[in-house]
Protein backbone atom coordinates (compact mmCIF):
# COMPACT_ATOMS: atom_id res chain seq x y z
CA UNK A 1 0.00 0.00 0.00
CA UNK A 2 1.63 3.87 -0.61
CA UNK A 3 1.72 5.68 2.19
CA UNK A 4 3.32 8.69 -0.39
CA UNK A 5 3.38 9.75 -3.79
CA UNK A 6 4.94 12.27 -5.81
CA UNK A 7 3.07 13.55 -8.65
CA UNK A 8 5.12 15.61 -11.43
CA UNK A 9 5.97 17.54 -8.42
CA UNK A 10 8.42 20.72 -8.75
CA UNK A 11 9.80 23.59 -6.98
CA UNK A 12 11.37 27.00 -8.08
CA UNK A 13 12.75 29.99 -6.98
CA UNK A 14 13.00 32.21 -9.16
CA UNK A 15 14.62 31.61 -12.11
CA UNK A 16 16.54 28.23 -10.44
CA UNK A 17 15.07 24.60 -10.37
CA UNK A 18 15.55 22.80 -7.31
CA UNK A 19 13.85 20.02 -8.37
CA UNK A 20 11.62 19.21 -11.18
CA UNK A 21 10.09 15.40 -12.71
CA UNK A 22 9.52 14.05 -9.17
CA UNK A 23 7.42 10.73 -9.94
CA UNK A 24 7.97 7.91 -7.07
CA UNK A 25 6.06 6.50 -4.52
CA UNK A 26 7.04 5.21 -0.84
CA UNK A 27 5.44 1.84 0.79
CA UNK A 28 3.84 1.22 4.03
CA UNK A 29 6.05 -0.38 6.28
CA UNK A 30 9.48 0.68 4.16
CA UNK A 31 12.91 2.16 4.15
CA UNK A 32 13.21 4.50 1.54
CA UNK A 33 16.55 5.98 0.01
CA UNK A 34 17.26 9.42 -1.60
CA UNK A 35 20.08 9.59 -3.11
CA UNK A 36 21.58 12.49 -5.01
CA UNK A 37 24.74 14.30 -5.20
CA UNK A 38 25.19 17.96 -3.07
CA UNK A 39 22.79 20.29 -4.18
CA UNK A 40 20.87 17.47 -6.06
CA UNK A 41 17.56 19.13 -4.37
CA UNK A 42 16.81 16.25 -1.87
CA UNK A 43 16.70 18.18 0.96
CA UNK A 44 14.47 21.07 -0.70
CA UNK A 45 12.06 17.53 -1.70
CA UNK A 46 12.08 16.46 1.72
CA UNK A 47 11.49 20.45 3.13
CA UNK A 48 8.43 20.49 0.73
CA UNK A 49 6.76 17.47 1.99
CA UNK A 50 7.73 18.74 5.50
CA UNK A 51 6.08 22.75 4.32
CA UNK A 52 8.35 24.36 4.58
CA UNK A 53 8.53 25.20 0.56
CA UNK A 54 5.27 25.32 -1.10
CA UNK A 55 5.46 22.99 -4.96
CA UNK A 56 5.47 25.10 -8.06
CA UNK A 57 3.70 22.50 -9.63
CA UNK A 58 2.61 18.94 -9.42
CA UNK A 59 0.81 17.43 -5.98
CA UNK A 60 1.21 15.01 -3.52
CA UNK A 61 -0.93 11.86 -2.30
CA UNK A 62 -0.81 10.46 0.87
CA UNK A 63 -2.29 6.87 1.42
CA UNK A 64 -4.03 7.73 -2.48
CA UNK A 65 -5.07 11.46 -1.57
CA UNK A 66 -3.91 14.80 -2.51
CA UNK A 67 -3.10 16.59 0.27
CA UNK A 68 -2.45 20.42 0.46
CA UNK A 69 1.35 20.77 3.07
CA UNK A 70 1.87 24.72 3.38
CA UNK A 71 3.24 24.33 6.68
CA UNK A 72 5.11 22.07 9.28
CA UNK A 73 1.22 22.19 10.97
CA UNK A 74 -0.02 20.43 7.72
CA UNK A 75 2.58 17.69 7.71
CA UNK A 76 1.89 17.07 11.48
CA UNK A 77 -1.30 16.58 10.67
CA UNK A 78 -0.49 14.09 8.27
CA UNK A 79 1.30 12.48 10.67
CA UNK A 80 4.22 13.50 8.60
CA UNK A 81 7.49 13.91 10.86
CA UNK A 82 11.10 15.71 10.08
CA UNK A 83 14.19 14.84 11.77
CA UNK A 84 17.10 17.87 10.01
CA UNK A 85 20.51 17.58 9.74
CA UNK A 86 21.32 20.39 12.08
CA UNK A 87 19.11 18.98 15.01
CA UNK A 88 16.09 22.04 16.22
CA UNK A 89 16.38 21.69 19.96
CA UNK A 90 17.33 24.66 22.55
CA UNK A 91 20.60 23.80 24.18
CA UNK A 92 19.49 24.84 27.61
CA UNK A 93 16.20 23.33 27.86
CA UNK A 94 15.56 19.94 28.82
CA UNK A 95 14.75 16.96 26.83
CA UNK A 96 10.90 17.07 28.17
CA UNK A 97 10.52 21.13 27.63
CA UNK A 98 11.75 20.84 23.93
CA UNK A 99 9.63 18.02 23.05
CA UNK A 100 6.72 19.84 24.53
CA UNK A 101 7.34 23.39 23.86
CA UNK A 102 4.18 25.00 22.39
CA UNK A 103 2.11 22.18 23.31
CA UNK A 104 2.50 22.54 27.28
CA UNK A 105 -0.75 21.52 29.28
CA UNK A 106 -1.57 23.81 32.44
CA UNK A 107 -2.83 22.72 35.90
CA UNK A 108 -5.57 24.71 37.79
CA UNK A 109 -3.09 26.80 38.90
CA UNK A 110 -1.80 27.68 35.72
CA UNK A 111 1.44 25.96 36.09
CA UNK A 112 3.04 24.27 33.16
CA UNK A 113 2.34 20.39 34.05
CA UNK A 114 4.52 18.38 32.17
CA UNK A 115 3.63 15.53 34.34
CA UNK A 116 0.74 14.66 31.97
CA UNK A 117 2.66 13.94 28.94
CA UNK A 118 5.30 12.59 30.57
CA UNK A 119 3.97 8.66 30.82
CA UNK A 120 3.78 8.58 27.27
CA UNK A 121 7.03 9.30 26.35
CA UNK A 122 8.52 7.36 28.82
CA UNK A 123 6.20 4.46 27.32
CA UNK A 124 7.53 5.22 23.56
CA UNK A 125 11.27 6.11 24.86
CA UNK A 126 11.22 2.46 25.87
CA UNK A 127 9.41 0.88 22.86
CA UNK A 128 11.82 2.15 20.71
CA UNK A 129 14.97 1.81 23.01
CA UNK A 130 15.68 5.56 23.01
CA UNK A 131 16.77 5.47 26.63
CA UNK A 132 16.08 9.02 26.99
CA UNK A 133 16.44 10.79 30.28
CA UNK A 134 13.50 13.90 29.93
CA UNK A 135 15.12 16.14 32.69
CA UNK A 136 18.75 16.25 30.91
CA UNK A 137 19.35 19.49 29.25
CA UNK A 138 20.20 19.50 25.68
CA UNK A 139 23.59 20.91 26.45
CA UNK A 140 24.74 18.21 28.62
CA UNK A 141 24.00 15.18 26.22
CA UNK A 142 25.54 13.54 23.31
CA UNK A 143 24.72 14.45 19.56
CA UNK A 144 23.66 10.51 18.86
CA UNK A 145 21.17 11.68 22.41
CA UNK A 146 20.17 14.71 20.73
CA UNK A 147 19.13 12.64 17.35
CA UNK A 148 17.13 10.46 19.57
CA UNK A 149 15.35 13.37 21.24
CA UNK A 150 14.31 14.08 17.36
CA UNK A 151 12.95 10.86 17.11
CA UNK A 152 10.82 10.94 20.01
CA UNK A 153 9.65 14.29 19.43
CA UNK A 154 8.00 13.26 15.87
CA UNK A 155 6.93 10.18 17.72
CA UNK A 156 4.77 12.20 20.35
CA UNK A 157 3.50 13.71 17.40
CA UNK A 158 1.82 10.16 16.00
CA UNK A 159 4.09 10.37 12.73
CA UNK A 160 3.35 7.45 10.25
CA UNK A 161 5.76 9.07 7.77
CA UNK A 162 9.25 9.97 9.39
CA UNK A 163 12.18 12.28 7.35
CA UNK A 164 15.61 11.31 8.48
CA UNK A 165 18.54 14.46 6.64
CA UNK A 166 21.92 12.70 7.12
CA UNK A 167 20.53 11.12 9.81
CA UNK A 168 24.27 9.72 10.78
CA UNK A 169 26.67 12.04 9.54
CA UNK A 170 27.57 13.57 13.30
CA UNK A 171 27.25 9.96 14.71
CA UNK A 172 29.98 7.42 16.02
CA UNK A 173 29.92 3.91 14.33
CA UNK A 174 28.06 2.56 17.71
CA UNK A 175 25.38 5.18 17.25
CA UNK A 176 25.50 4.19 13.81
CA UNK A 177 24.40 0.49 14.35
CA UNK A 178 21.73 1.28 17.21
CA UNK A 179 20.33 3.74 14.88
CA UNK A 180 19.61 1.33 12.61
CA UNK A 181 17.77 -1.02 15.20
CA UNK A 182 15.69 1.93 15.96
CA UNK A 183 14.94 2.05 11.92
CA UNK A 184 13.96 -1.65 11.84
CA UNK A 185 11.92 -1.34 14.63
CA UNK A 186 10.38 2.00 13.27
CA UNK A 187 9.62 -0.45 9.94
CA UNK A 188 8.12 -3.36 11.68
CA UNK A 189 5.60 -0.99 13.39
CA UNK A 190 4.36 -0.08 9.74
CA UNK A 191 6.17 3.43 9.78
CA UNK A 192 7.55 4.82 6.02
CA UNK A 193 10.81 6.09 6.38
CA UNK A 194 12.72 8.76 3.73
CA UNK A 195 16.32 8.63 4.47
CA UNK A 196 18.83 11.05 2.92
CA UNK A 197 21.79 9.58 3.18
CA UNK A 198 25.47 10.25 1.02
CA UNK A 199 26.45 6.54 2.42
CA UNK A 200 26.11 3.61 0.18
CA UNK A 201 26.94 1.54 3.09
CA UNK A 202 24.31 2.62 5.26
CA UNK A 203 21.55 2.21 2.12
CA UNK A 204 22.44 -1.67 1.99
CA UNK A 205 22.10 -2.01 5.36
CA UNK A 206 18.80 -0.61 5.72
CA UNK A 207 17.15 0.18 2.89
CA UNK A 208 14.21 -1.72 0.69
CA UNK A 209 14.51 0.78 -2.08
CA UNK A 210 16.76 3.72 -3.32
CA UNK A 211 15.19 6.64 -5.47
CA UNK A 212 18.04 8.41 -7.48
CA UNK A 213 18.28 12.22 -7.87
CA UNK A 214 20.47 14.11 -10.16
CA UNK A 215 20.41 17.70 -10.81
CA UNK A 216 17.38 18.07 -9.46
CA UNK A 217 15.64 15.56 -11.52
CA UNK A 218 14.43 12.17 -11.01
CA UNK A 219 16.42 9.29 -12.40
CA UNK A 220 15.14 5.77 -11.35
CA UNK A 221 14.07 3.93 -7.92
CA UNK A 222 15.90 0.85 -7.76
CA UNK A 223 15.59 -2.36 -5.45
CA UNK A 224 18.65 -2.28 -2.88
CA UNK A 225 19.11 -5.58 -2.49
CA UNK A 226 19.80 -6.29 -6.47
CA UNK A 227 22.39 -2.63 -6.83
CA UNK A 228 25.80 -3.13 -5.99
CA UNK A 229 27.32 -0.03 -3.89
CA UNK A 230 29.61 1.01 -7.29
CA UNK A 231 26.15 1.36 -9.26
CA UNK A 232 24.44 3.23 -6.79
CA UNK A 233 27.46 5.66 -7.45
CA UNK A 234 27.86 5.72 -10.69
CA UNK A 235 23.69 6.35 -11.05
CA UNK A 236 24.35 8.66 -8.38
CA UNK A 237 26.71 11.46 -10.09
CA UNK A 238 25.98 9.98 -13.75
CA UNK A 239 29.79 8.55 -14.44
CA UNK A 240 31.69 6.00 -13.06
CA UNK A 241 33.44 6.70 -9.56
CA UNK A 242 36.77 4.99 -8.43
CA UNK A 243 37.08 3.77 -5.35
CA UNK A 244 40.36 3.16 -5.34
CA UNK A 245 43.22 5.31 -3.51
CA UNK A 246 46.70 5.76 -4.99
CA UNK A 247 48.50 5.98 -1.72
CA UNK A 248 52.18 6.99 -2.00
CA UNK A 249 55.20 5.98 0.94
CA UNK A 250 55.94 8.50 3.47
CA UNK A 251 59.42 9.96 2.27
CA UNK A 252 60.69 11.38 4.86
CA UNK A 253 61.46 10.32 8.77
CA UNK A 254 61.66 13.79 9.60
CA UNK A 255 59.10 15.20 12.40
CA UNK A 256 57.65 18.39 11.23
CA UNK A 257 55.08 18.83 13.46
CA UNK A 258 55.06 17.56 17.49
CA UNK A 259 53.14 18.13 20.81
CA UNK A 260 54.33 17.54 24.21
CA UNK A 261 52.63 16.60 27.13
CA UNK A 262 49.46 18.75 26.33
CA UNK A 263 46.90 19.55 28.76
CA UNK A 264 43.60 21.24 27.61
CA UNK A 265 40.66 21.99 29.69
CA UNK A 266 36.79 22.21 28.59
CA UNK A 267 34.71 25.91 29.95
CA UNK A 268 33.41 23.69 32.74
CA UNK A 269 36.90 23.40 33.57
CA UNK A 270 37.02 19.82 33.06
CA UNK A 271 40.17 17.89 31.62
CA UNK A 272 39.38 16.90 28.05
CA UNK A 273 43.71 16.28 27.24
CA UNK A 274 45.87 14.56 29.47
CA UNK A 275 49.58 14.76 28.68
CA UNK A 276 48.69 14.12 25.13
CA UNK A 277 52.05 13.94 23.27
CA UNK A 278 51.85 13.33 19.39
CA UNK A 279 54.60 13.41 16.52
CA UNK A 280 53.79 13.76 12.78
CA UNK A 281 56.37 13.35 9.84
CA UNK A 282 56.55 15.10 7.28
CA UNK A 283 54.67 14.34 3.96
CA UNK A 284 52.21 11.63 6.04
CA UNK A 285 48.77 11.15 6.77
CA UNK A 286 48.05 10.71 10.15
CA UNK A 287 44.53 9.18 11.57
CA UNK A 288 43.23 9.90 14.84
CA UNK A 289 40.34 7.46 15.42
CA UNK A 290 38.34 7.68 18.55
CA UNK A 291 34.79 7.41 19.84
CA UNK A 292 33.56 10.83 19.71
CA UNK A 293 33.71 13.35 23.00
CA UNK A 294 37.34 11.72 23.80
CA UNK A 295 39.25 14.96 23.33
CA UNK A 296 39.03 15.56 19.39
CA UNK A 297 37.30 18.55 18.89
CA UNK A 298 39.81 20.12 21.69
CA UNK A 299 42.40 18.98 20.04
CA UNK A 300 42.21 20.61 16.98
CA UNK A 301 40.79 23.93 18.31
CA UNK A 302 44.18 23.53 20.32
CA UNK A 303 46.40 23.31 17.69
CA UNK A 304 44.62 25.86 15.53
CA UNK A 305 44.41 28.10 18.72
CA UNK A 306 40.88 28.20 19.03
CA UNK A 307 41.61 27.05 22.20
CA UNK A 308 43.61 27.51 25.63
CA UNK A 309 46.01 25.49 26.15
CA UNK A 310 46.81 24.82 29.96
CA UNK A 311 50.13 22.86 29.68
CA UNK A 312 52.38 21.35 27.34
CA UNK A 313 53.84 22.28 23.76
CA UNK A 314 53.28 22.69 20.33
CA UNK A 315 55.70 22.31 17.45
CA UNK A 316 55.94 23.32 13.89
CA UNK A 317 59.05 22.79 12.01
CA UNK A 318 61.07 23.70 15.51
CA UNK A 319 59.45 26.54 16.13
CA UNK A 320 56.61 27.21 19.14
CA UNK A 321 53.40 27.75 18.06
CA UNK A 322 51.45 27.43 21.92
CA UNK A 323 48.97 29.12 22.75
CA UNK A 324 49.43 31.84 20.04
CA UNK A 325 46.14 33.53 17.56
CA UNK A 326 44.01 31.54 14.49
CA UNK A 327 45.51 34.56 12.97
CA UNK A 328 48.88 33.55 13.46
CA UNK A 329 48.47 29.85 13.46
CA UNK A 330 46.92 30.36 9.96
CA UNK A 331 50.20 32.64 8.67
CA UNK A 332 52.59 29.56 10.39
CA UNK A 333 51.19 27.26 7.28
CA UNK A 334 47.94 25.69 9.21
CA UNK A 335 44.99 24.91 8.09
CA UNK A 336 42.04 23.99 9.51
CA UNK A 337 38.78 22.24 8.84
CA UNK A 338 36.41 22.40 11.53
CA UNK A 339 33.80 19.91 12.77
CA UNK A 340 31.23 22.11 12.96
CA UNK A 341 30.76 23.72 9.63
CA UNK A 342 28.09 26.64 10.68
CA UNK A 343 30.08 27.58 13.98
CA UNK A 344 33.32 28.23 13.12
CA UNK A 345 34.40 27.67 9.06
CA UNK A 346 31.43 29.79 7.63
CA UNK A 347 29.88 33.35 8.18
CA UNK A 348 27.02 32.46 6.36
CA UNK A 349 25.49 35.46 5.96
CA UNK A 350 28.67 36.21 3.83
CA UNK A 351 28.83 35.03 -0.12
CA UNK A 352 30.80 32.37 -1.26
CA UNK A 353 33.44 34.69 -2.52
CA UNK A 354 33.78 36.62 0.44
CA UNK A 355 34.09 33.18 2.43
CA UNK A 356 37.05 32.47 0.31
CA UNK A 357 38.89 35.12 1.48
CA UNK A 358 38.15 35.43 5.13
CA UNK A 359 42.16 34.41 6.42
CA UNK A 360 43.15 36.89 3.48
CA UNK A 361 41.09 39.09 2.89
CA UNK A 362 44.20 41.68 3.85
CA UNK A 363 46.62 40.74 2.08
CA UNK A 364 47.29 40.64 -1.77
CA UNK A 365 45.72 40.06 -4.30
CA UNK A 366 42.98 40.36 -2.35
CA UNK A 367 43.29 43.87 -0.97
CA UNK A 368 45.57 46.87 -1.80
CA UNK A 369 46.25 49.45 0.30
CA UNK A 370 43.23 48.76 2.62
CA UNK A 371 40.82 48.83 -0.86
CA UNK A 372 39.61 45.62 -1.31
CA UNK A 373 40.34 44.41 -5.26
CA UNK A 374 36.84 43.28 -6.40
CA UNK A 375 38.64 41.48 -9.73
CA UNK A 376 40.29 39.46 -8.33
CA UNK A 377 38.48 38.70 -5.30
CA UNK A 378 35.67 36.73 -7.88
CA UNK A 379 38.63 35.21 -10.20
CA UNK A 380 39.78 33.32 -7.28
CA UNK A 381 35.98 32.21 -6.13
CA UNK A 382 35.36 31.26 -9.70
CA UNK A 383 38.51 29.14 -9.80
CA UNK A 384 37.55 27.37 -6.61
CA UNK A 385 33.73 26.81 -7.56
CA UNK A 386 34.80 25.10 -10.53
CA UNK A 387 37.74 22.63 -9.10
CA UNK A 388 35.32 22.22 -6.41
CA UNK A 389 32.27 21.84 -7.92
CA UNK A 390 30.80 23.78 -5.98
CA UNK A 391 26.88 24.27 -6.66
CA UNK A 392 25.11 26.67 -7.46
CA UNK A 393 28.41 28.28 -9.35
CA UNK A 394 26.84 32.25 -8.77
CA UNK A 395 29.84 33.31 -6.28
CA UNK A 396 27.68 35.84 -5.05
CA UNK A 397 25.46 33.40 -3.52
CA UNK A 398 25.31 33.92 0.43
CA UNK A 399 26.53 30.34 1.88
CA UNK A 400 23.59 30.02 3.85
CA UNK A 401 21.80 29.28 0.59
CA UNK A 402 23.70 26.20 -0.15
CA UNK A 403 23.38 22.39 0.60
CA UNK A 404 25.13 21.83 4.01
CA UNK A 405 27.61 19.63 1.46
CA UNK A 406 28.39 22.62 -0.97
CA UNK A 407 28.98 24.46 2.71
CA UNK A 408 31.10 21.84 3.14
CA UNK A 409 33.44 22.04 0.00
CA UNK A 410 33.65 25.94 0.19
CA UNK A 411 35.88 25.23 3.09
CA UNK A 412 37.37 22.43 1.99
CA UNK A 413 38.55 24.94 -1.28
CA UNK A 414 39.65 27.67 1.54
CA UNK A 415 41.60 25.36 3.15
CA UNK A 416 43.44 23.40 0.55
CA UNK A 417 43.91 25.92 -1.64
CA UNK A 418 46.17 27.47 1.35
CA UNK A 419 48.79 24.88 0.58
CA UNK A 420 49.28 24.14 4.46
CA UNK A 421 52.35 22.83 5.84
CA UNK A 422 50.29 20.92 7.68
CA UNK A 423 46.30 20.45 7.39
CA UNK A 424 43.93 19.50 9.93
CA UNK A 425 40.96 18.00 8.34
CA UNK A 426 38.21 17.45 11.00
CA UNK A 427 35.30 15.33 8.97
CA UNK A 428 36.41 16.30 6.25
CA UNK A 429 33.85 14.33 4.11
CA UNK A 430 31.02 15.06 6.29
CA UNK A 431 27.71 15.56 4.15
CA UNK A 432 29.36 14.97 1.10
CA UNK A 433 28.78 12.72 -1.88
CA UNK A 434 30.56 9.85 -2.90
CA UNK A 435 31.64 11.96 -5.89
CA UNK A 436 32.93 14.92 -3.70
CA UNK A 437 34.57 12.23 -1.37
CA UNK A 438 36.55 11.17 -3.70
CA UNK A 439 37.45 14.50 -5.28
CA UNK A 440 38.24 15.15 -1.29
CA UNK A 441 40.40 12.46 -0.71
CA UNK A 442 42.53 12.39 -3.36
CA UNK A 443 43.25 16.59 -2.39
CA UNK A 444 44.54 15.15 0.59
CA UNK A 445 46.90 12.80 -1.13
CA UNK A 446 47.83 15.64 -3.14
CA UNK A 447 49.05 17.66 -0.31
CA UNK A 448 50.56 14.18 0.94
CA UNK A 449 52.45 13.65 -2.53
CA UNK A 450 53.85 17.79 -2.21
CA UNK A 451 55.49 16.89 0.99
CA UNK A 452 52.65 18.49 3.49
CA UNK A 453 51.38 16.81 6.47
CA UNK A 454 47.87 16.05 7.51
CA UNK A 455 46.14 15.15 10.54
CA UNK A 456 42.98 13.68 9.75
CA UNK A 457 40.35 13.03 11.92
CA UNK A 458 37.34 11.27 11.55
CA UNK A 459 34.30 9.38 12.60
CA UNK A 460 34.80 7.54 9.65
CA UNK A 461 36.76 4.50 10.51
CA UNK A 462 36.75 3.42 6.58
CA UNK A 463 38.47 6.91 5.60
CA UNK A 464 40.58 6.97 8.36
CA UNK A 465 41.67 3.72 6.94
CA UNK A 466 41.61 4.16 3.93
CA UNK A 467 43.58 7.01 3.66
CA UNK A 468 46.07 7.16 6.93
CA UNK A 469 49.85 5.73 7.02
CA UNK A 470 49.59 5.82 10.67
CA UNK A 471 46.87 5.83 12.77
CA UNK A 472 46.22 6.82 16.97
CA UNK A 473 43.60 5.91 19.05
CA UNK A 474 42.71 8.74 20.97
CA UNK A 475 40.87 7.54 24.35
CA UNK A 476 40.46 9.95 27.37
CA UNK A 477 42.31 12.64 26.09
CA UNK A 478 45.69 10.64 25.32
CA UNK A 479 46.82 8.63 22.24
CA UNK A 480 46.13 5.09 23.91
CA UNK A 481 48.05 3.58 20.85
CA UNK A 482 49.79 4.61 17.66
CA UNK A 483 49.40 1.92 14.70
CA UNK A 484 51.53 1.93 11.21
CA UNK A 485 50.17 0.90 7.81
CA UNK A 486 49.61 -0.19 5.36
CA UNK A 487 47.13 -3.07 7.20
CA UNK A 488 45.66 -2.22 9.92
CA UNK A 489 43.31 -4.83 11.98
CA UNK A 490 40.33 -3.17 12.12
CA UNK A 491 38.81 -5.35 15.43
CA UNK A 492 41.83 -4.20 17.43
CA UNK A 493 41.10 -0.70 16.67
CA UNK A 494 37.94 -0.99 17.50
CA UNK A 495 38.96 -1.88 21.31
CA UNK A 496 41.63 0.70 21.75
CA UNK A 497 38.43 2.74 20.44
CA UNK A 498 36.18 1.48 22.95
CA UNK A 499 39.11 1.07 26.26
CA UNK A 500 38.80 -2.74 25.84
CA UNK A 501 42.10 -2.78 25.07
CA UNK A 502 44.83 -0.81 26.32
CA UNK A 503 49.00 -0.50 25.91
């Protein structure tokens, strides 16, 4: 039975098609696929069921009838639930007062009484193994938490037809897999599920059926279980894609980048580094795999100085660099990509072009005498857009406008285009097609191949794999264990990962 159907459906703005030709239809009871390349227009599909967007044309059916969705009001009551990629919860609220807020009941005093509601999302936190505590605050739980708060929130709501945008791109592979049980259990209660994902991996694990988008037009819906993972690509970005890395040795045993003994401290003055002492060689690739909330995201904002450090050293090519500006850190030959694309590597009320520029924006060719050169300013954003492929191409588009993947490869672009002496790529791929991944990681075996050094770290244990010469476990703020390539044993990792295993 269809629980959905898309009728000729199409949105514009303007003069630009984000989608157009959308005919497919999603079961009762399945896991559907989207599938597209950046910018492709799944999300702005997804938005419009959700109403947030309004169709230019076409209409949509649920269980066989047209419905009219011109808001998120409609959808909910259509039963018709959204879970973004950039999670809509209020950081200091609690799990219960975001769930409920705007739908609070009163007592006779006129108290908010939360106590009402409260039963039945304890009783559907348990169905569906969320293990939610309601009186956590936002703030103070995990991002894989946070995702589950999504879920429950669009369960409270009675939704038969459940969104999931990159539902696992912020997630650790253990959050991963218990996702997925939450899916199948989500299925075998009759729910229709739309899943964006970039992750061919994830789509054979889960998925009953895979609708392709490309440019913003409909391709084909495929059965999952009879498409390989290298077809789903190549359908995907309408070519074939290779898979396969061209690694090159690590030439030189020289150490152009070390830390010593550093100690790093969260704004709750907690320890996140403990004497974490690291040493990277020139012209390598160097992994840091970890569980996520071990001490990653402070050590790159240390390095980068986004951070302060509270003891211990850092290194670059024998000179100090602790403790000093972004500013600085960026003029010593670091780069950085940050995990968190919106927070710190965009001002996206800026346009592309001006994001391009914003280390050097004051220096040449850039700017002139304290004039900013206009000319040259879009040369260089055109030249990026293009080896980027970066979409849409107008350089004068603000970045909020973009696909959070396009966001993505703007400061990848920044970044490489720097020509670090060493890179630190944080999720680098994160969002990003299997087409832009690879364009992505074979960058970063260019800068390898020049002699530059990167640290790369990921959630990703296949990239880190793929792509590292040596690899550290990072595990309560210290490098538990350092591993050297090419083979790596993937199970061992995974206990260093997890503390099971220690040196």
């Amino acid at each position: 039975m269809k629980a959905l159907e898309f009728v000729n459906l199409a949105k514009k703005f303007g003069d630009f098609t984000a989608f157009k030709n959308m005919n497919f239809s999603v079961e009762k009871g399945e896991i559907h696929a989207l599938l597209g390349e950046n910018g492709a227009g799944k999300s702005t599909l997804m938005n419009t069921l959700f109403g947030l967007y309004t169709p230019t044309s076409g209409h949509i059916k649920i269980s066989d009838q047209e419905v009219k969705i011109n808001s998120p009001l409609d959808a909910f009551r259509l039963k018709i639930g959204m879970v973004h990629q950039h999670f809509m919860l209020i950081p200091t609220m609690t799990v219960i007062q975001n769930i409920l807020l705007g739908s609070e009941r009163m007592n006779v005093f006129g108290a908010i009484d939360y106590k009402a509601d409260r039963s039945k999302l304890e009783e559907l936190s348990a169905t569906y193994n969320l293990n939610i505590n309601l009186d956590q605050k936002i703030e103070d739980i995990s991002v894989g938490m946070q995702q589950r708060v999504e879920i429950l929130k669009i369960l409270f709501k009675d939704a038969n037809i459940l969104i999931f945008d990159e539902p696992t791109a912020v997630l650790t592979p253990q959050e991963i897999k218990d996702f997925e049980k939450i899916l199948f259990r989500l299925k075998a209660d009759q729910k229709s599920i739309l899943l964006i994902t970039h992750k061919l991996k994830e789509i054979k694990n889960v998925a009953d059926r895979c609708t392709i988008i490309r440019k913003g037009e409909y391709i084909e819906t495929v059965d999952v279980k009879s498409t390989t993972e290298l077809e789903l690509a190549s359908k995907m970005v309408g070519r074939s894609v290779d898979f396969h890395l061209e690694k090159t040795p690590v030439l030189s045993t020289e150490n152009i980048f070390e830390i010593r003994n550093l100690k790093v401290k969260d704004k709750k003055g907690l320890c996140k580094l403990n004497d974490l002492s690291l040493e990277l060689k020139k012209g390598e690739i160097y992994g840091l795999a970890g569980v996520d909330g071990n001490g990653q995201r402070e050590l790159a904002e240390a390095i980068y100085g986004l951070t302060p450090i509270e003891g211990g050293h850092i290194f670059l090519n024998g000179f100090e660099l602790t403790n000093i500006t972004p500013e600085k850190t960026h003029q010593n030959k670091i780069s950085m990509i940050p995990e968190d694309r919106h927070k710190t590597g965009l001002v996206l009320d800026y346009s592309l072009e001006e994001n391009f520029i914003l280390h050097d924006r004051r220096q040449l060719p850039f700017s002139k005498k304290g004039l900013l050169q206009f000319k040259a300013i879009k040369e260089h954003a055109k030249k990026l857009i293009a080896r980027f492929d970066i979409r849409p191409t107008d350089e004068t588009q603000l970045a909020q406008n973009l696909s959070g993947g396009n966001q993505q490869k703007i400061i990848l672009a920044r970044e490489i285009e720097h020509t670090p002496e060493l890179l630190i790529a944080v999720q680098p791929t994160r969002g990003l097609d299997v087409g832009a991944i690879e364009v992505v990681h074979k960058e970063l075996l260019k800068l390898k191949a020049q002699g530059k050094t990167v640290l790369l770290i990921s959630f990703e244990l296949d990239e880190i794999l793929a792509l590292s010469d040596r690899i550290g476990i990072i595990f309560n703020g210290s490098i538990s264990k350092s591993l050297t390539g090419p083979d790596f044993d993937r199970k061992l990792i995974g206990l260093y990962m997890t503390g099971q295993m220690k040196t």
